[in-house]
C-alpha atoms as a PDB file:
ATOM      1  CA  UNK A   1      -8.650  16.320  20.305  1.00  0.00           C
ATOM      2  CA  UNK A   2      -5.792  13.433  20.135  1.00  0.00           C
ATOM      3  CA  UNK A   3      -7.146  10.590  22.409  1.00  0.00           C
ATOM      4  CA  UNK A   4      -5.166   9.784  25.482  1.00  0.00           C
ATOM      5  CA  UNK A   5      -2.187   7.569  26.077  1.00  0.00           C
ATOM      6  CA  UNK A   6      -1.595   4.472  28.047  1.00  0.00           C
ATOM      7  CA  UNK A   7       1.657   5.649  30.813  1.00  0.00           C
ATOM      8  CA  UNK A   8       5.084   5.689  29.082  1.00  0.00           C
ATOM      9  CA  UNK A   9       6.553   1.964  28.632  1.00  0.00           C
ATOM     10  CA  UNK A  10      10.423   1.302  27.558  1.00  0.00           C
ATOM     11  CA  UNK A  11      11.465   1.597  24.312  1.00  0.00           C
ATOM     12  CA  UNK A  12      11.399  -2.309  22.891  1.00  0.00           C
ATOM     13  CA  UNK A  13       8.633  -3.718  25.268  1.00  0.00           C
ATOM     14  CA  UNK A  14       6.462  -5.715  24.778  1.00  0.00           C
ATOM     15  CA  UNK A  15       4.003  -4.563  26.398  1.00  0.00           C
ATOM     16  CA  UNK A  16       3.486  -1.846  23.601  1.00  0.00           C
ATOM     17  CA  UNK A  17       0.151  -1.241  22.126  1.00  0.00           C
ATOM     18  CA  UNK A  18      -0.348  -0.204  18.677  1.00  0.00           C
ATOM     19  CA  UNK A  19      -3.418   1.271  16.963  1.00  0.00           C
ATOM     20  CA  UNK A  20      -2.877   0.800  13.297  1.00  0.00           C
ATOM     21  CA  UNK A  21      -5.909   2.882  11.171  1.00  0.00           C
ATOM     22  CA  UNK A  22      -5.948   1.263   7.249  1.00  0.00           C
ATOM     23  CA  UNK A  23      -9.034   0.929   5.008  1.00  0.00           C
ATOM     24  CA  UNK A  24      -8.072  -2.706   4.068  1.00  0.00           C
ATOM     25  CA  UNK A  25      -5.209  -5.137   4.628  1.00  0.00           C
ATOM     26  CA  UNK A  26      -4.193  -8.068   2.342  1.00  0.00           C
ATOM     27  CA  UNK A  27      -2.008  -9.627   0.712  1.00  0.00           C
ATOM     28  CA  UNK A  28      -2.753  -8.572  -3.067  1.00  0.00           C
ATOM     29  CA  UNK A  29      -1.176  -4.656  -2.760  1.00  0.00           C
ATOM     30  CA  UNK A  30       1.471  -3.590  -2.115  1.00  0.00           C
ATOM     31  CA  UNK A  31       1.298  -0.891   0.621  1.00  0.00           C
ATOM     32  CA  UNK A  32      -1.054  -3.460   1.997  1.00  0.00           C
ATOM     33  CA  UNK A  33       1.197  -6.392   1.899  1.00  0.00           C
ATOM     34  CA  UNK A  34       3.870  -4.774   3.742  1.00  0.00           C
ATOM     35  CA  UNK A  35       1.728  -3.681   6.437  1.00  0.00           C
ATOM     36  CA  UNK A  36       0.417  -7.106   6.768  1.00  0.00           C
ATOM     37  CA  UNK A  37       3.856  -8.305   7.055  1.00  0.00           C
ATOM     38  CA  UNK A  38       4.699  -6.147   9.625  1.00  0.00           C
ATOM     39  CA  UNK A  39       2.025  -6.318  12.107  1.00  0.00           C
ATOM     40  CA  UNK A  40       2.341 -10.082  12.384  1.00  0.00           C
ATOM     41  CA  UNK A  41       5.851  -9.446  12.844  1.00  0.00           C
ATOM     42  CA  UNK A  42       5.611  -6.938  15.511  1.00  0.00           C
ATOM     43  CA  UNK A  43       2.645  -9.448  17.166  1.00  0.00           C
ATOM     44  CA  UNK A  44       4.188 -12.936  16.541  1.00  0.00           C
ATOM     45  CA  UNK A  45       8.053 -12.176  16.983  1.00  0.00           C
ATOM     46  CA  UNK A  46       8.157  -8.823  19.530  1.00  0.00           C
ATOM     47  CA  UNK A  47       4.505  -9.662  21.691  1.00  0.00           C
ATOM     48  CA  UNK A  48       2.902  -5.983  20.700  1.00  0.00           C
ATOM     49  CA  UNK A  49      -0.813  -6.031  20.907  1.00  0.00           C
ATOM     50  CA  UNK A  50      -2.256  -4.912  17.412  1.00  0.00           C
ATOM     51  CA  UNK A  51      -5.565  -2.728  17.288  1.00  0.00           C
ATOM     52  CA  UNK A  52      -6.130  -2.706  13.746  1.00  0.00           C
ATOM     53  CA  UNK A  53      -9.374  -0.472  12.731  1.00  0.00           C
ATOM     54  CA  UNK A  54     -10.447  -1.108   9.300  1.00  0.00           C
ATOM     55  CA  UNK A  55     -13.187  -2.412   6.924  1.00  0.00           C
ATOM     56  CA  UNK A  56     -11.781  -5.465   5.676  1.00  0.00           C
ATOM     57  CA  UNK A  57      -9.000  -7.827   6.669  1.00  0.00           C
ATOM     58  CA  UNK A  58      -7.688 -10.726   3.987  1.00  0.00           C
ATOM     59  CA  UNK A  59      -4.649 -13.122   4.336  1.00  0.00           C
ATOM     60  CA  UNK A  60      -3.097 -11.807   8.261  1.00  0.00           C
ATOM     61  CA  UNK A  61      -3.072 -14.085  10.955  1.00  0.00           C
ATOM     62  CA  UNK A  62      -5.685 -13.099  13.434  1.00  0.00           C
ATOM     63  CA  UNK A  63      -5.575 -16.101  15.336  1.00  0.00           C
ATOM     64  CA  UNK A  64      -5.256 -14.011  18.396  1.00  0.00           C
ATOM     65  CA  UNK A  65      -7.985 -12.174  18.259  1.00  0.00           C
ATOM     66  CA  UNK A  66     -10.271 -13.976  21.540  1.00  0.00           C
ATOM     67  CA  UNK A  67      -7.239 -13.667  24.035  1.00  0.00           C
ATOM     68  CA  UNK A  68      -8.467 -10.742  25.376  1.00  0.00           C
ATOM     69  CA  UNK A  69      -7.401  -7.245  25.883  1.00  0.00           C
ATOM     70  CA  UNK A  70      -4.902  -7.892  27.994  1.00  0.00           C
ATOM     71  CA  UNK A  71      -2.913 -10.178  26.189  1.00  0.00           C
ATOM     72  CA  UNK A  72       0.299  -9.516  24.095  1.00  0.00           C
ATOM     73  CA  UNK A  73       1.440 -10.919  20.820  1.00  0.00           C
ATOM     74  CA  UNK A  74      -2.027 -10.401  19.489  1.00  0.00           C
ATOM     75  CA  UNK A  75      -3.882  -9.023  16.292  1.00  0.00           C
ATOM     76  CA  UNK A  76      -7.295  -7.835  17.324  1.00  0.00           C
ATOM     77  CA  UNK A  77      -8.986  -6.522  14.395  1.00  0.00           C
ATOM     78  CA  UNK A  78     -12.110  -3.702  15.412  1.00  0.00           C
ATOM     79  CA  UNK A  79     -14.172  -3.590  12.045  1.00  0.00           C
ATOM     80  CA  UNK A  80     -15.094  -0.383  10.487  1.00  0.00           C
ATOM     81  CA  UNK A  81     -18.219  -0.022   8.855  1.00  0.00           C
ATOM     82  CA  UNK A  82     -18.336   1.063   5.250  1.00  0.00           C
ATOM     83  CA  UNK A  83     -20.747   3.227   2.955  1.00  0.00           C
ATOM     84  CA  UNK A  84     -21.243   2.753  -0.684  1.00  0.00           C
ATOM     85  CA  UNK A  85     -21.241   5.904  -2.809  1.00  0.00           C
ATOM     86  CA  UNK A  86     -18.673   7.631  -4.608  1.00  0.00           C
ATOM     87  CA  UNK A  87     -14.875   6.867  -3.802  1.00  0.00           C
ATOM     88  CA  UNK A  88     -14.240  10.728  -2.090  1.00  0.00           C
ATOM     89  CA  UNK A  89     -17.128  10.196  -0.553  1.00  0.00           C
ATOM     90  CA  UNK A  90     -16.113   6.548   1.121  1.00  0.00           C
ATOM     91  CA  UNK A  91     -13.036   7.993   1.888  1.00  0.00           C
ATOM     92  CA  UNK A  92     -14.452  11.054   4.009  1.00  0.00           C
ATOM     93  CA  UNK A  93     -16.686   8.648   6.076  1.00  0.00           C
ATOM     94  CA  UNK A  94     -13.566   6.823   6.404  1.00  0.00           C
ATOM     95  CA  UNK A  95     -12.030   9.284   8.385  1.00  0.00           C
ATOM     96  CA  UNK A  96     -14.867  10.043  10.359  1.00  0.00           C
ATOM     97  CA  UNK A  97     -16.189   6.018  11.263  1.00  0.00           C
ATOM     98  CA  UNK A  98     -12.707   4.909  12.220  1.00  0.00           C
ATOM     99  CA  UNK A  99     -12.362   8.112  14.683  1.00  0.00           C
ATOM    100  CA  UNK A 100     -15.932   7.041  16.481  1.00  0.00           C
ATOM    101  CA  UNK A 101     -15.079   3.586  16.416  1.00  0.00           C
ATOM    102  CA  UNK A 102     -11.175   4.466  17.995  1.00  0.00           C
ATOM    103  CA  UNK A 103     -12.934   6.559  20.313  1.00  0.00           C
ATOM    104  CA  UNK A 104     -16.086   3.978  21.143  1.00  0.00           C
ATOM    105  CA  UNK A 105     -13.480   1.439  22.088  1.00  0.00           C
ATOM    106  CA  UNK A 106     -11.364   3.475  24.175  1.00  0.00           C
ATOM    107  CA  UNK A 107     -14.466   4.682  26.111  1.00  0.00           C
ATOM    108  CA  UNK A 108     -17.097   1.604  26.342  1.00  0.00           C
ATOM    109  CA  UNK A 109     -14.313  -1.203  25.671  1.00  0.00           C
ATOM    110  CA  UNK A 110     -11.744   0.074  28.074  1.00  0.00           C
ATOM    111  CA  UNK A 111      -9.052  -0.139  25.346  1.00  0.00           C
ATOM    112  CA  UNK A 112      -5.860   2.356  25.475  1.00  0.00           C
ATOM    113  CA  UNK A 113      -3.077   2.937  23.111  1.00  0.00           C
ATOM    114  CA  UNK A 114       0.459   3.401  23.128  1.00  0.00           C
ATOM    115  CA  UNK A 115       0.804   4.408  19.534  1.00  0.00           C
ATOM    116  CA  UNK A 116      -1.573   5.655  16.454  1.00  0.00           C
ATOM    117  CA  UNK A 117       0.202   4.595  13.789  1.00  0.00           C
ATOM    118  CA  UNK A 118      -1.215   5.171   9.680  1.00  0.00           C
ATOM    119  CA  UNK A 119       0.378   3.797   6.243  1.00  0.00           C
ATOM    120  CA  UNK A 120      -0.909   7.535   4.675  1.00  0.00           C
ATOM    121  CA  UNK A 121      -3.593   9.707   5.383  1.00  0.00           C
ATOM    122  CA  UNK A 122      -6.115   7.461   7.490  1.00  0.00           C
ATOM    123  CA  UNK A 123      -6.078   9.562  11.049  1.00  0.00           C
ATOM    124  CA  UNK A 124      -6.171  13.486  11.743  1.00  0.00           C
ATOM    125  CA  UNK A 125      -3.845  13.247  14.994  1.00  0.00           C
ATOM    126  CA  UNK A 126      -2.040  10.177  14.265  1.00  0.00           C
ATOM    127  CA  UNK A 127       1.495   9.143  15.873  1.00  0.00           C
ATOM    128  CA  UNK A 128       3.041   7.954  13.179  1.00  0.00           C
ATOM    129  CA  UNK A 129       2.380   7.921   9.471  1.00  0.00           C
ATOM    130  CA  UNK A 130       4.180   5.614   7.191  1.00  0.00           C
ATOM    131  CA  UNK A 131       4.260   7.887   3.710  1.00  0.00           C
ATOM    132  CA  UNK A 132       4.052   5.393   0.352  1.00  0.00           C
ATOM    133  CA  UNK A 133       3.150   7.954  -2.161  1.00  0.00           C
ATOM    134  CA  UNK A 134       2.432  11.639  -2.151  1.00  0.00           C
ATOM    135  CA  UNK A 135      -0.718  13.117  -3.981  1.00  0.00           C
ATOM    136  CA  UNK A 136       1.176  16.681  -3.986  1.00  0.00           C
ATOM    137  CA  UNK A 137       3.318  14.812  -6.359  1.00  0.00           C
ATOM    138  CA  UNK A 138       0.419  13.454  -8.413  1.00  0.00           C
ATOM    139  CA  UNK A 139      -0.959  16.787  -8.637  1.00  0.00           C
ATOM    140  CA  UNK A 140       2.330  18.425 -10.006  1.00  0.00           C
ATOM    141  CA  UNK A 141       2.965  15.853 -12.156  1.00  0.00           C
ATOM    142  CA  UNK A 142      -0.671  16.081 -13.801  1.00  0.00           C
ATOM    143  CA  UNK A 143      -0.402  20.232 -13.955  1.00  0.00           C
ATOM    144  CA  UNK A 144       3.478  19.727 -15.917  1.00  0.00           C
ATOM    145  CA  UNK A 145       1.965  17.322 -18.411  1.00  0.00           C
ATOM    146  CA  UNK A 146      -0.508  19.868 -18.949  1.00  0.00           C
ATOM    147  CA  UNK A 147       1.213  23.257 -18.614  1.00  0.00           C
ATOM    148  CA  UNK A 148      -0.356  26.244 -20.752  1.00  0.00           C
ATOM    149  CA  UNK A 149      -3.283  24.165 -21.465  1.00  0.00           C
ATOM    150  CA  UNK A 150      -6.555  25.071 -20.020  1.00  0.00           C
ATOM    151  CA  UNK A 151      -8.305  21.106 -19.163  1.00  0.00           C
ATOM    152  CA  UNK A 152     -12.320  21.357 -18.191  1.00  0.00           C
ATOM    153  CA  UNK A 153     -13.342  18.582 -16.648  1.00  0.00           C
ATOM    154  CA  UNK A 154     -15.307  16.636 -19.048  1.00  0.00           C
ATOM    155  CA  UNK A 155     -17.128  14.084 -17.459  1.00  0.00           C
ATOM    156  CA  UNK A 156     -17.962  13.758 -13.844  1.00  0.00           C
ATOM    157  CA  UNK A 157     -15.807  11.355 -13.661  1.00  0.00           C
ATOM    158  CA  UNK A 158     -12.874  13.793 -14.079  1.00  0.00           C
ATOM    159  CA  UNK A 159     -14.551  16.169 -11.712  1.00  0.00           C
ATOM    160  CA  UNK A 160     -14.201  13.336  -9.008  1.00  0.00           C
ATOM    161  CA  UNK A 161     -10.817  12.752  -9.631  1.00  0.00           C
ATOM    162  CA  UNK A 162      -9.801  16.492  -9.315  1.00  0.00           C
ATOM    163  CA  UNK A 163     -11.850  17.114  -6.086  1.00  0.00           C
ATOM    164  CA  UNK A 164     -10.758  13.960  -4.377  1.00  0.00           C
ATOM    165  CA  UNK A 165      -6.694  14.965  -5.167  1.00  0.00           C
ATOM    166  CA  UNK A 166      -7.808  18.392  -3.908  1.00  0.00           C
ATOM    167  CA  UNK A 167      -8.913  16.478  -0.719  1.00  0.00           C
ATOM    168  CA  UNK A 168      -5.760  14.361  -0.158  1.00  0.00           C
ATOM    169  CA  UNK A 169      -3.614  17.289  -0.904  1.00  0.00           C
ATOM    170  CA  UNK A 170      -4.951  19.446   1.504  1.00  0.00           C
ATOM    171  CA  UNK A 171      -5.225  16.811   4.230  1.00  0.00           C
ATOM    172  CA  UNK A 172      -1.509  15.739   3.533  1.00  0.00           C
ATOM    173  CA  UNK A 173      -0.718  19.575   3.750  1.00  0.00           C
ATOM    174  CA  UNK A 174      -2.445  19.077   6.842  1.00  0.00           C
ATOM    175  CA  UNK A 175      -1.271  16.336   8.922  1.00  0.00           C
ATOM    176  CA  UNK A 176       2.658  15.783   7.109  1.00  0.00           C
ATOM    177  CA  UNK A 177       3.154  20.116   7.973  1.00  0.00           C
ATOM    178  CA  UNK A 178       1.996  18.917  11.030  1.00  0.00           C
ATOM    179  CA  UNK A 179       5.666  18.129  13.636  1.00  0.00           C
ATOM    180  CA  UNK A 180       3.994  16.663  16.293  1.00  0.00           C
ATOM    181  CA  UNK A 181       3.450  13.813  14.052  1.00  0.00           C
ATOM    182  CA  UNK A 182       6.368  11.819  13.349  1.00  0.00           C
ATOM    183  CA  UNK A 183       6.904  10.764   9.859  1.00  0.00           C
ATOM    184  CA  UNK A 184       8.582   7.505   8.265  1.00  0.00           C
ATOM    185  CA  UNK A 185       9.596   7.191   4.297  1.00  0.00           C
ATOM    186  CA  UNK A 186       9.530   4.089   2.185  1.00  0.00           C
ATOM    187  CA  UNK A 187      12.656   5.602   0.170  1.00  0.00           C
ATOM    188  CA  UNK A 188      15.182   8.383  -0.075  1.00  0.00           C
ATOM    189  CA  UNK A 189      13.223  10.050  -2.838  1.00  0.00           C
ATOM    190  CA  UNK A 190      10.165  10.173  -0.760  1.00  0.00           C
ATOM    191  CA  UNK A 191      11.453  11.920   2.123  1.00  0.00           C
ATOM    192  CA  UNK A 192      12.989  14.377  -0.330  1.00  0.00           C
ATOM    193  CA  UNK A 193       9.610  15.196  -1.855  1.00  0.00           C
ATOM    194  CA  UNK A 194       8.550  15.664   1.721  1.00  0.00           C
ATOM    195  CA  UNK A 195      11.071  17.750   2.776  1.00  0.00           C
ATOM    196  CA  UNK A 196      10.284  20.005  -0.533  1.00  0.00           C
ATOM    197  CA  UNK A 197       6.589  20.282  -0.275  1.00  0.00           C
ATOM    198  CA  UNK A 198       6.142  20.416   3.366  1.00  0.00           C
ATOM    199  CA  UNK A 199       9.682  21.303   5.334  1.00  0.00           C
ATOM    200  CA  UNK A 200      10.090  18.299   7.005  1.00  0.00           C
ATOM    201  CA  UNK A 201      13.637  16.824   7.444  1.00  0.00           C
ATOM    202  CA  UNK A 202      12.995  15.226  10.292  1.00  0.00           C
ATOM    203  CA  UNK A 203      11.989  12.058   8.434  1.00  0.00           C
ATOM    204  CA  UNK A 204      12.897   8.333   8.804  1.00  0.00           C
ATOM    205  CA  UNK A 205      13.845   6.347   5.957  1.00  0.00           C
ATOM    206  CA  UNK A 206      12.650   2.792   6.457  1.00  0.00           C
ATOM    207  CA  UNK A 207      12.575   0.910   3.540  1.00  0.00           C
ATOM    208  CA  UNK A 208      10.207  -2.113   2.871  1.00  0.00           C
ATOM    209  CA  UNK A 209      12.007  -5.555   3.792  1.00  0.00           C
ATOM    210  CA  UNK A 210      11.022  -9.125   2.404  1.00  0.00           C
ATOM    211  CA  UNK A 211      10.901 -12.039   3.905  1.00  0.00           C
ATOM    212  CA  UNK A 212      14.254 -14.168   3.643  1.00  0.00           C
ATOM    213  CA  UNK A 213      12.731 -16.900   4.583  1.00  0.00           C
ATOM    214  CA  UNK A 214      10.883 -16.988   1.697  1.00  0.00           C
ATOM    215  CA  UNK A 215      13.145 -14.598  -0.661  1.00  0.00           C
ATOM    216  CA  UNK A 216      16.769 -16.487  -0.409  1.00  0.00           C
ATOM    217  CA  UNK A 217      18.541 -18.297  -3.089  1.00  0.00           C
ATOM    218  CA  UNK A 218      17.984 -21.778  -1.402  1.00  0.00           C
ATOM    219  CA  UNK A 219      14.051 -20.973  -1.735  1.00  0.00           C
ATOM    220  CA  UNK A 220      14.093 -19.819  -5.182  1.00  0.00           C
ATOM    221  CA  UNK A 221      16.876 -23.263  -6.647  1.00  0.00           C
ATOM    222  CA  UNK A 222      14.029 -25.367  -4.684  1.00  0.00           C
ATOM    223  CA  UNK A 223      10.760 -23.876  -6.365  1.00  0.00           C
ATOM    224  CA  UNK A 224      12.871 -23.982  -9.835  1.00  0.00           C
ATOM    225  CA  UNK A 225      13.263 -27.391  -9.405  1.00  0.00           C
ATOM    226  CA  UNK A 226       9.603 -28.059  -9.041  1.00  0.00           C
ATOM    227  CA  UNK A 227       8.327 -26.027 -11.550  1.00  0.00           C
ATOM    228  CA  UNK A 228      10.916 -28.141 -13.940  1.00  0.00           C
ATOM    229  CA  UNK A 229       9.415 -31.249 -12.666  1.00  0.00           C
ATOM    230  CA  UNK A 230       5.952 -29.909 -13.234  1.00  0.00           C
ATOM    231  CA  UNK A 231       6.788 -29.103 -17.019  1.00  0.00           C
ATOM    232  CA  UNK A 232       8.098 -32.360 -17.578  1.00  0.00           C
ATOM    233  CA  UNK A 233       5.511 -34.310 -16.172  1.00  0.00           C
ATOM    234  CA  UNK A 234       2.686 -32.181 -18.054  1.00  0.00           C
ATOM    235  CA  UNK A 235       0.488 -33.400 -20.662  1.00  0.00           C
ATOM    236  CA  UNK A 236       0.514 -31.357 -22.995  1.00  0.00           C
ATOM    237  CA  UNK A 237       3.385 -30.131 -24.785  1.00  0.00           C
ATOM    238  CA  UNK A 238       5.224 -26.856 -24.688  1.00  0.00           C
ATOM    239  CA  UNK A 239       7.979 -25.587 -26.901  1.00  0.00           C
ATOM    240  CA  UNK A 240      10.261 -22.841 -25.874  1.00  0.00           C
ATOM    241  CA  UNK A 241      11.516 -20.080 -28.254  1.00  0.00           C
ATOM    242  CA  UNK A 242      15.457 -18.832 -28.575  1.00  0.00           C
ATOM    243  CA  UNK A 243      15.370 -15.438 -27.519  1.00  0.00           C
ATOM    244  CA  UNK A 244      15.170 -12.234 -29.990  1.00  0.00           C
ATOM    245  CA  UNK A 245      13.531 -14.610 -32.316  1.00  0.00           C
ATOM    246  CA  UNK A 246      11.041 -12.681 -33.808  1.00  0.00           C
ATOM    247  CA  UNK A 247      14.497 -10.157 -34.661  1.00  0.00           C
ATOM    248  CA  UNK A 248      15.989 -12.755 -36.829  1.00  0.00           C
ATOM    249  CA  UNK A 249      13.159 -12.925 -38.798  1.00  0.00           C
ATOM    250  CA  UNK A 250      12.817 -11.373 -42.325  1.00  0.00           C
ATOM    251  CA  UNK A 251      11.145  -8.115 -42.454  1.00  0.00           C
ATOM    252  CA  UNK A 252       7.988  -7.555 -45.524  1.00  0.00           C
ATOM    253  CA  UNK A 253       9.918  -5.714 -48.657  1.00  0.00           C
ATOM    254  CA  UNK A 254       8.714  -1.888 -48.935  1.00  0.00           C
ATOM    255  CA  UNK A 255       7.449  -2.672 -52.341  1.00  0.00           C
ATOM    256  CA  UNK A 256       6.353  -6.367 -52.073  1.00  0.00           C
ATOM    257  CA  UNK A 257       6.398  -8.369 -56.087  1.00  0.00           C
ATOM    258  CA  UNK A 258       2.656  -9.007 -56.879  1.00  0.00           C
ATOM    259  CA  UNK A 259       2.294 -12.691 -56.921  1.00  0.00           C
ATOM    260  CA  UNK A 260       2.631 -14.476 -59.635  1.00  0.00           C
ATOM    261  CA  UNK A 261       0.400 -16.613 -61.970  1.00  0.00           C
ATOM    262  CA  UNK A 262       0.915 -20.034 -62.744  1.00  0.00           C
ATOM    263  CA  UNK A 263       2.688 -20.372 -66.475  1.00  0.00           C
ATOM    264  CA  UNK A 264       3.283 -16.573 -66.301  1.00  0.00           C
ATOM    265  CA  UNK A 265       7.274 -15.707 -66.557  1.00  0.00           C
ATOM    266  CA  UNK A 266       8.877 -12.495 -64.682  1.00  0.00           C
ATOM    267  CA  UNK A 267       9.345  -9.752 -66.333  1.00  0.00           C
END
């Protein structure tokens, strides 16, 4: 059952609520890197309160996080506990600790959301899902390579890998077939694959942005000056090589002479 809603707000206010579901957020990933980015914009330039359930948090501001429940422009992070084991395994309790811990909070904490929002399969009934990367594709890519070929799983390593794709692709079949949730694509090409596999062209292309604040051409002359300064002012020495040298240089002979003896003339 899809947990209850705060009343309808305005589109753009700031009084919106988000519940954002993701196993980990830092700075060192990708996926996770852009979602880091955008929750403290969302908090820090548009006041939405952020909910974010997950295990482990790295490199996001939650400076925010004693204000309160009633306070906007906030990142309160609600940890999820995690299980050791194997990595389908972690992922299944996943699914199920984050649900009990939404739904804990919503009933003992008196927390309500506006919005479930999930970068990929993280939530059963979410609002939103942010699609990265589709395991359908995986999977059809990994049965081309190895068309007319019968592949055993060798190791139980392999066995893991093929039942934890079966698990994502039947979940995605799941929740992206699914048009009561609304769907958002980091590219062209992925809401093409998900308008092949599941029917749905209804989706929203939103690319990834960067910063340009730090990604501008002012920015980038700036730290190319320093890192000349730093090379100059080094200790110990560097040499820089012309480009395509190792093309210019001469290549061993197919038959290379024997060398030659000291005294001894060639024949």
């Amino acid at each position: 059952m899809q947990p209850p809603r705060r009343k309808r707000i305005f589109i753009g206010s700031a009084d919106l609520r988000l519940a954002v579901v993701s196993p980990f957020v830092d700075r060192s990933h990708g996926t996770e890197r852009a979602l880091a980015e955008l929750l403290e914009r969302l908090a820090h330039r548009y006041g939405c309160q952020i909910h974010l359930f997950s295990q482990r948090v790295e490199g996001i501001s939650l400076d925010a996080t004693n204000r309160g429940g009633g306070e906007s422009g906030a990142i309160i992070w609600h940890k999820v506990p995690s299980l050791p084991g194997p990595h389908v395994a972690q992922f299944f309790t996943w699914l199920v600790l984050n649900n009990l811990v939404r739904t804990s909070k919503r009933f003992f904490g008196a927390y309500s959301f506006d919005l479930l929002l999930s970068p990929g399969i993280n939530a059963l009934h979410a609002d939103l899902v942010i699609v990265h990367a589709l395991f359908h594709r995986l999977q059809e890519l990994s049965r081309r390579e190895h068309t007319g070929i019968s592949v055993k799983p060798r190791s139980l390593r392999d066995l893991h890998r093929r039942l934890y794709y079966s698990l994502l692709t039947l979940l995605e079949r799941r929740v992206y077939s699914d048009r009561r949730v609304s769907l958002a694509a980091v590219s062209e090409r992925t809401a093409a694959l998900l308008a092949r596999y599941f029917g749905r062209s209804d989706v929203r292309v939103i690319p990834n942005g960067v910063d340009t604040a730090q990604f501008c051409p002012s920015t980038r002359l700036e730290r190319r000056g320093s890192a000349r300064v730093r090379r100059t002012s080094a200790s110990v020495p560097y040499r820089s090589f012309p480009r395509h040298a190792s093309r210019r240089k001469k290549r061993p002979a197919a038959n290379p002479e024997p060398p030659r003896v000291r005294g001894e003339s060639a024949h």
